[in-house]
PDB file of N, CA and C in Angstrom:
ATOM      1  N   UNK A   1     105.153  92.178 101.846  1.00  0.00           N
ATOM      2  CA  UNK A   1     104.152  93.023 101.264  1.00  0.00           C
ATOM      3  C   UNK A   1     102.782  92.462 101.619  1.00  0.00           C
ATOM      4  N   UNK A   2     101.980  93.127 101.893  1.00  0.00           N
ATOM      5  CA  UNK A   2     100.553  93.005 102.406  1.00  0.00           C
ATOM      6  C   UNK A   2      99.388  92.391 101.578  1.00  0.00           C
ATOM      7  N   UNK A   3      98.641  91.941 101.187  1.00  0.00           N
ATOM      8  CA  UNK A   3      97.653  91.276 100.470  1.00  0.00           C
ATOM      9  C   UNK A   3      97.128  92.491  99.800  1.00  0.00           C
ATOM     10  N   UNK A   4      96.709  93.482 100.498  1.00  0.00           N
ATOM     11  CA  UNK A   4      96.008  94.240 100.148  1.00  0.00           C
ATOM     12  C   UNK A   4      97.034  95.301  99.286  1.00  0.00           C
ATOM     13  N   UNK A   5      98.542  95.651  99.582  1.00  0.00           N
ATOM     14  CA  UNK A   5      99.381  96.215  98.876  1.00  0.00           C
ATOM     15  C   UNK A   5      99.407  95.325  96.840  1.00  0.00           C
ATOM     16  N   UNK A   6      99.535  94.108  97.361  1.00  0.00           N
ATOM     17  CA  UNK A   6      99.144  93.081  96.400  1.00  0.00           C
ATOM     18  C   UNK A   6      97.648  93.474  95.094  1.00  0.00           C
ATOM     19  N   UNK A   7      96.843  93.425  96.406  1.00  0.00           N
ATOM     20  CA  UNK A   7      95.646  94.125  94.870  1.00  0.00           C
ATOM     21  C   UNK A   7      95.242  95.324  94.371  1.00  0.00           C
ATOM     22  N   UNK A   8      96.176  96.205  94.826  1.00  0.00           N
ATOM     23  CA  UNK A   8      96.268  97.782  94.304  1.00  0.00           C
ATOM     24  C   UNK A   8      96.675  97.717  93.508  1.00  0.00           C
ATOM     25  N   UNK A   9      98.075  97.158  93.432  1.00  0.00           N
ATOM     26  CA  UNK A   9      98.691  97.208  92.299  1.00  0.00           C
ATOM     27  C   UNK A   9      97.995  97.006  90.518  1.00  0.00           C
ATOM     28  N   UNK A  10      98.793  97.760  89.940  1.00  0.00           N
ATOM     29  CA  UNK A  10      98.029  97.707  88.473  1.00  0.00           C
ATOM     30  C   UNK A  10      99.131  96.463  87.486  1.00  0.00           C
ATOM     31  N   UNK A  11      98.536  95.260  87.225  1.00  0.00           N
ATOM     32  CA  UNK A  11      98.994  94.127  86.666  1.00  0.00           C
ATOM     33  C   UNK A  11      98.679  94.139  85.089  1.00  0.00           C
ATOM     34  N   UNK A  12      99.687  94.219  84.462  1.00  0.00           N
ATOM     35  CA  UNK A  12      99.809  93.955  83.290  1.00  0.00           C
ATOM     36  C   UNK A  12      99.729  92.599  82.588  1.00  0.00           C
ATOM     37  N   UNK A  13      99.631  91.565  81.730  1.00  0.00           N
ATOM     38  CA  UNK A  13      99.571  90.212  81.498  1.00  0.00           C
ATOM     39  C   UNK A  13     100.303  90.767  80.037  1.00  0.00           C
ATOM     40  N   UNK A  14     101.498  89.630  79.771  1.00  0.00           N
ATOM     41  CA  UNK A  14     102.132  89.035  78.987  1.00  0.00           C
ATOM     42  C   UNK A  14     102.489  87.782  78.552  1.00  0.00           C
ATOM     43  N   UNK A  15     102.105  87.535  77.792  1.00  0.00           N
ATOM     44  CA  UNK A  15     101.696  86.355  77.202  1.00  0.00           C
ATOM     45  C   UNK A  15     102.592  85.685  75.804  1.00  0.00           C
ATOM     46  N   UNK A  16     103.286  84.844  75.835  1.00  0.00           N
ATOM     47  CA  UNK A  16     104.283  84.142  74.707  1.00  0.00           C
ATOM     48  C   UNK A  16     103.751  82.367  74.639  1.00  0.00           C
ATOM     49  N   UNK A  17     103.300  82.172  73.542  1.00  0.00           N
ATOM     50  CA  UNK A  17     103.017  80.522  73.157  1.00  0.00           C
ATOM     51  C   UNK A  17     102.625  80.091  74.354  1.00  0.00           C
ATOM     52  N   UNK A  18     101.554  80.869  74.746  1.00  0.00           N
ATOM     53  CA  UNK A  18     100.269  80.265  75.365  1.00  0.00           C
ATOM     54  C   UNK A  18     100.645  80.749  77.276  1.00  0.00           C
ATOM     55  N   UNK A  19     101.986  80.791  77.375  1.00  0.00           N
ATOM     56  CA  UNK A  19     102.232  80.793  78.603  1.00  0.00           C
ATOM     57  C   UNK A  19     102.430  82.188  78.657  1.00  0.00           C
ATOM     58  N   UNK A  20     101.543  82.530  80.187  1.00  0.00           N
ATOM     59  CA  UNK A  20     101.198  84.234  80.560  1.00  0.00           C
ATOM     60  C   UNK A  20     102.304  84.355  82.230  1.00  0.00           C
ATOM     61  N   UNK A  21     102.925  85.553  82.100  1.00  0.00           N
ATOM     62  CA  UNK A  21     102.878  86.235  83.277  1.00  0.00           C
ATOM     63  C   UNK A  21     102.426  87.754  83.370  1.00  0.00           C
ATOM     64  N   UNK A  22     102.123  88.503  85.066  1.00  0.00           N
ATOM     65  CA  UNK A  22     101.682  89.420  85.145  1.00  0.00           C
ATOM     66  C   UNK A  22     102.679  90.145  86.000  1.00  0.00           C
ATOM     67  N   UNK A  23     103.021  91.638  85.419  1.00  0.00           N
ATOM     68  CA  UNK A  23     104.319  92.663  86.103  1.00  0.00           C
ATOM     69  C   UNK A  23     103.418  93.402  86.038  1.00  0.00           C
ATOM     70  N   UNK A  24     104.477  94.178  87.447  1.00  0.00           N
ATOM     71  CA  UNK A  24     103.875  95.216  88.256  1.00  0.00           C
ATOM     72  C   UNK A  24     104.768  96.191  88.303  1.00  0.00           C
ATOM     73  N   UNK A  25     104.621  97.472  88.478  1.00  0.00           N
ATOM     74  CA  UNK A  25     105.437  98.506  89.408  1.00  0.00           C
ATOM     75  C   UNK A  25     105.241  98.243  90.681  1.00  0.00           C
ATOM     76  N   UNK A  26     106.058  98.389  91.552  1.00  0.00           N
ATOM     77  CA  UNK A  26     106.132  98.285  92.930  1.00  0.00           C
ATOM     78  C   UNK A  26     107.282  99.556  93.444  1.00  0.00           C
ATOM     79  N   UNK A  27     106.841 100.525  93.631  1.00  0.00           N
ATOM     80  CA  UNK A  27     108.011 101.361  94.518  1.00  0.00           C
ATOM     81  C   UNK A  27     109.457 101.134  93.661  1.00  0.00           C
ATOM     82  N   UNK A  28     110.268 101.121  93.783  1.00  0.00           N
ATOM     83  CA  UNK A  28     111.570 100.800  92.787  1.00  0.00           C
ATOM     84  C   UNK A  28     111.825  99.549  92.316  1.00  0.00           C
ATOM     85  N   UNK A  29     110.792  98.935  92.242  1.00  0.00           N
ATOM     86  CA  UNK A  29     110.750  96.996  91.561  1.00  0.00           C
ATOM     87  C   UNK A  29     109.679  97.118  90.484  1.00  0.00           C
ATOM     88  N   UNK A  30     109.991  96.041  89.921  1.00  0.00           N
ATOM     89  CA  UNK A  30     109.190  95.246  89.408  1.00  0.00           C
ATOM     90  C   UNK A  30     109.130  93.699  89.724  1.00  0.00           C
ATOM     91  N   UNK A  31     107.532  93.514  89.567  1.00  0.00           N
ATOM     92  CA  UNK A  31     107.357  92.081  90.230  1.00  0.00           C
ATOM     93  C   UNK A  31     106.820  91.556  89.322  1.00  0.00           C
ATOM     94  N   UNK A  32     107.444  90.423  88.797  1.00  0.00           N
ATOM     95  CA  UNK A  32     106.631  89.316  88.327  1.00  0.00           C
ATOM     96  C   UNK A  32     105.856  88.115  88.724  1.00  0.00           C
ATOM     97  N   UNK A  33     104.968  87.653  88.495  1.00  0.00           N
ATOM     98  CA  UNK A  33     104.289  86.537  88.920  1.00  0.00           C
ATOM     99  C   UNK A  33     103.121  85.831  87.814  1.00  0.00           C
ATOM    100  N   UNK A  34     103.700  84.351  88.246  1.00  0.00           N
ATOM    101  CA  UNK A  34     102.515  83.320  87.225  1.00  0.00           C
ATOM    102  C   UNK A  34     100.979  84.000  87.408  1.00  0.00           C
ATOM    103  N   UNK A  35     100.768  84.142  85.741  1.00  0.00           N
ATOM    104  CA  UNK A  35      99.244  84.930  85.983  1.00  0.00           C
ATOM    105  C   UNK A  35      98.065  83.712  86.394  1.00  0.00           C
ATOM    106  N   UNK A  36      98.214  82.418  86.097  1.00  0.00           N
ATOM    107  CA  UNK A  36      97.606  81.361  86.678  1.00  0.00           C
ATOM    108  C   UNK A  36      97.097  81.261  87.811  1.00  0.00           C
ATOM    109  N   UNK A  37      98.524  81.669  89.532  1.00  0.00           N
ATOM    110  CA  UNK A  37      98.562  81.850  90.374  1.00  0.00           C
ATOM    111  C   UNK A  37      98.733  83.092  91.173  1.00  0.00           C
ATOM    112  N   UNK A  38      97.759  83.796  90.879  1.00  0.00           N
ATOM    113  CA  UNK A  38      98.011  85.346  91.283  1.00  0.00           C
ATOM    114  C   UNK A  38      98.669  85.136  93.167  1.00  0.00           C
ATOM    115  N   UNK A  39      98.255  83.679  94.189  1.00  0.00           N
ATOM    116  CA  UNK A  39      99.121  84.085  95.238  1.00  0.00           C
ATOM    117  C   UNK A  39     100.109  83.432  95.437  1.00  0.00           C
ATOM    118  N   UNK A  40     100.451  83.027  94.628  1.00  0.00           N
ATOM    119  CA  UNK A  40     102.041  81.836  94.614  1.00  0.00           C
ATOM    120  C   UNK A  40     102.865  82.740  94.819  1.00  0.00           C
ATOM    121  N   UNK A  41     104.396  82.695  94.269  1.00  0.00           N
ATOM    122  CA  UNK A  41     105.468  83.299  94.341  1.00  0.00           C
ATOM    123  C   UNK A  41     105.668  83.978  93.523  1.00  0.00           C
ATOM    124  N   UNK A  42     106.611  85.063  93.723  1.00  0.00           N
ATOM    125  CA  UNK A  42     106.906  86.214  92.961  1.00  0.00           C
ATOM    126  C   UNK A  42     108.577  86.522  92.489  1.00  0.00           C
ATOM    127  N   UNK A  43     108.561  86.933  91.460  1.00  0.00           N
ATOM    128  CA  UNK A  43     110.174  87.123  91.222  1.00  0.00           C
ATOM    129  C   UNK A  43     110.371  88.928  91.489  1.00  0.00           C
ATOM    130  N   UNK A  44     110.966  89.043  91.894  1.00  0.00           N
ATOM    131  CA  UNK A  44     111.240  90.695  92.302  1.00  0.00           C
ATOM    132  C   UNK A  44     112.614  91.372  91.893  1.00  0.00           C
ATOM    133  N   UNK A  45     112.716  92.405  90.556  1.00  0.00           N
ATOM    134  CA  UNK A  45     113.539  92.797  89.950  1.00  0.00           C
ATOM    135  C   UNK A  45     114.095  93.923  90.314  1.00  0.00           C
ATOM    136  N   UNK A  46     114.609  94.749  90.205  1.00  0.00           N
ATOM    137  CA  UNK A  46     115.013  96.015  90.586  1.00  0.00           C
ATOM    138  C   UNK A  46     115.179  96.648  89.066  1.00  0.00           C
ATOM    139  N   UNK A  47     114.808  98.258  88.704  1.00  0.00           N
ATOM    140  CA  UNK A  47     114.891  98.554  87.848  1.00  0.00           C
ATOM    141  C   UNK A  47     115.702  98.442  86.618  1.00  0.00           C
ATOM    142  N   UNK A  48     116.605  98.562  87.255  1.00  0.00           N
ATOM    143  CA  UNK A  48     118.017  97.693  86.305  1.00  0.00           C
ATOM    144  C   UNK A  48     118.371  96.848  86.066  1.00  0.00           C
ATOM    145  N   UNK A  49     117.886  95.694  86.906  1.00  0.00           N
ATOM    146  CA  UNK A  49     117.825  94.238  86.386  1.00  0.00           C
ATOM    147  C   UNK A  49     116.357  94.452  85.313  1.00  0.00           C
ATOM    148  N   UNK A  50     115.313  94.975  85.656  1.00  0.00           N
ATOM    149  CA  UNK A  50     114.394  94.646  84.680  1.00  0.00           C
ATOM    150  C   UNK A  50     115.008  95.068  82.839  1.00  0.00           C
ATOM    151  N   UNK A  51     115.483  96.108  83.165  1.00  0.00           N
ATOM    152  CA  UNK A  51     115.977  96.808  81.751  1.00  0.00           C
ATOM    153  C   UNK A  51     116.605  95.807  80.976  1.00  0.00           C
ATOM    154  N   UNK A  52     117.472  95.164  81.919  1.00  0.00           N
ATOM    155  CA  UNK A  52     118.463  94.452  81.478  1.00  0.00           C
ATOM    156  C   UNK A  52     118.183  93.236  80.638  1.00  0.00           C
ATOM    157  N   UNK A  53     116.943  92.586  81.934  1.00  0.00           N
ATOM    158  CA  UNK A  53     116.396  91.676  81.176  1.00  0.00           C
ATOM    159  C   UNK A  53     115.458  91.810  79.814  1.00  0.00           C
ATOM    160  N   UNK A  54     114.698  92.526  79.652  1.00  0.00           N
ATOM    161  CA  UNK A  54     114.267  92.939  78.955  1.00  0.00           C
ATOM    162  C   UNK A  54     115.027  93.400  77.379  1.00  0.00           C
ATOM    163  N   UNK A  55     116.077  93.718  77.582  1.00  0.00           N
ATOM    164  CA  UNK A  55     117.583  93.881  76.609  1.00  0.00           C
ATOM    165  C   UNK A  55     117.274  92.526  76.070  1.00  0.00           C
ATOM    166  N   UNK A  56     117.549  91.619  76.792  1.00  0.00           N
ATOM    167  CA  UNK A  56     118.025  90.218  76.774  1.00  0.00           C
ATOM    168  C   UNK A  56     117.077  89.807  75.749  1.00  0.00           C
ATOM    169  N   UNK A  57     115.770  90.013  76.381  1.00  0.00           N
ATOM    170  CA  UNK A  57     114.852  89.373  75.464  1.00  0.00           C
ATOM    171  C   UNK A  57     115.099  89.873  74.168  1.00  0.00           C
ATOM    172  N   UNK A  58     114.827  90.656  73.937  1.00  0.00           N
ATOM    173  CA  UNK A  58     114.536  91.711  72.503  1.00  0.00           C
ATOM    174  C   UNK A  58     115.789  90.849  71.644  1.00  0.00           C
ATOM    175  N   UNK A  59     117.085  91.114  72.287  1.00  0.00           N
ATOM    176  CA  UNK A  59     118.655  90.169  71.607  1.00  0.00           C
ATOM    177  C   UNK A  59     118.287  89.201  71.208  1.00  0.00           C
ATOM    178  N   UNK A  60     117.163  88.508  71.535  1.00  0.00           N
ATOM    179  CA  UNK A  60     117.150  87.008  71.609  1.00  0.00           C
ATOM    180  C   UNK A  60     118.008  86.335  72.678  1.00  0.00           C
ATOM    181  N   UNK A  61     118.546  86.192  73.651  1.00  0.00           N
ATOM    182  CA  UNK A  61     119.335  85.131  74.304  1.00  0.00           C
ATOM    183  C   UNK A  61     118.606  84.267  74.674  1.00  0.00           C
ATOM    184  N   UNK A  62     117.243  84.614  75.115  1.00  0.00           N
ATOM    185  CA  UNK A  62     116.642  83.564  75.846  1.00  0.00           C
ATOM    186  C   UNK A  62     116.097  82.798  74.380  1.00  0.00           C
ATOM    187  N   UNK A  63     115.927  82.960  73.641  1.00  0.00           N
ATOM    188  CA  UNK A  63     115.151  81.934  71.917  1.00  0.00           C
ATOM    189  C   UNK A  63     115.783  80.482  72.338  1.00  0.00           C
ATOM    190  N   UNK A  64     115.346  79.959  72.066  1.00  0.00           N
ATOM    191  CA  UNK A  64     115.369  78.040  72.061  1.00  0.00           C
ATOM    192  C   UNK A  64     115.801  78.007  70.455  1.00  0.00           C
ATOM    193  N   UNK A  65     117.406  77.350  70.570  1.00  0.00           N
ATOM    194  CA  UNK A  65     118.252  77.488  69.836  1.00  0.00           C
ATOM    195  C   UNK A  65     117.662  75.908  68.989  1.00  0.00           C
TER     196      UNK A  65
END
């Protein structure tokens, strides 16, 4: 993906105990990335993995037991 595909995009910031990331729509993805490092690396979901994860959260699985 292109730099410039990169700053079109419309970035959301989410934020939990201090630590932020920023998701995107991308064509049939979603992309996440450290909002710290807007050009570092990116995690890239597909709609159904995002749902999924997102499930996850809400369940709690990810909570620090």
């Amino acid at each position: 993906m292109a730099q410039n595909e990169l700053s079109s995009l419309r970035w959301i910031r989410r934020c939990a105990d201090h630590a932020c990331v920023e998701v995107a729509l991308y064509r049939e993805a979603v992309l996440m990335r450290d909002s710290k490092d807007n050009d570092g690396p990116m995690l890239t979901f597909t709609l159904e993995q995002w749902t999924a994860f997102r499930a996850g959260v809400r369940a709690g699985e990810f909570d620090r037991g």
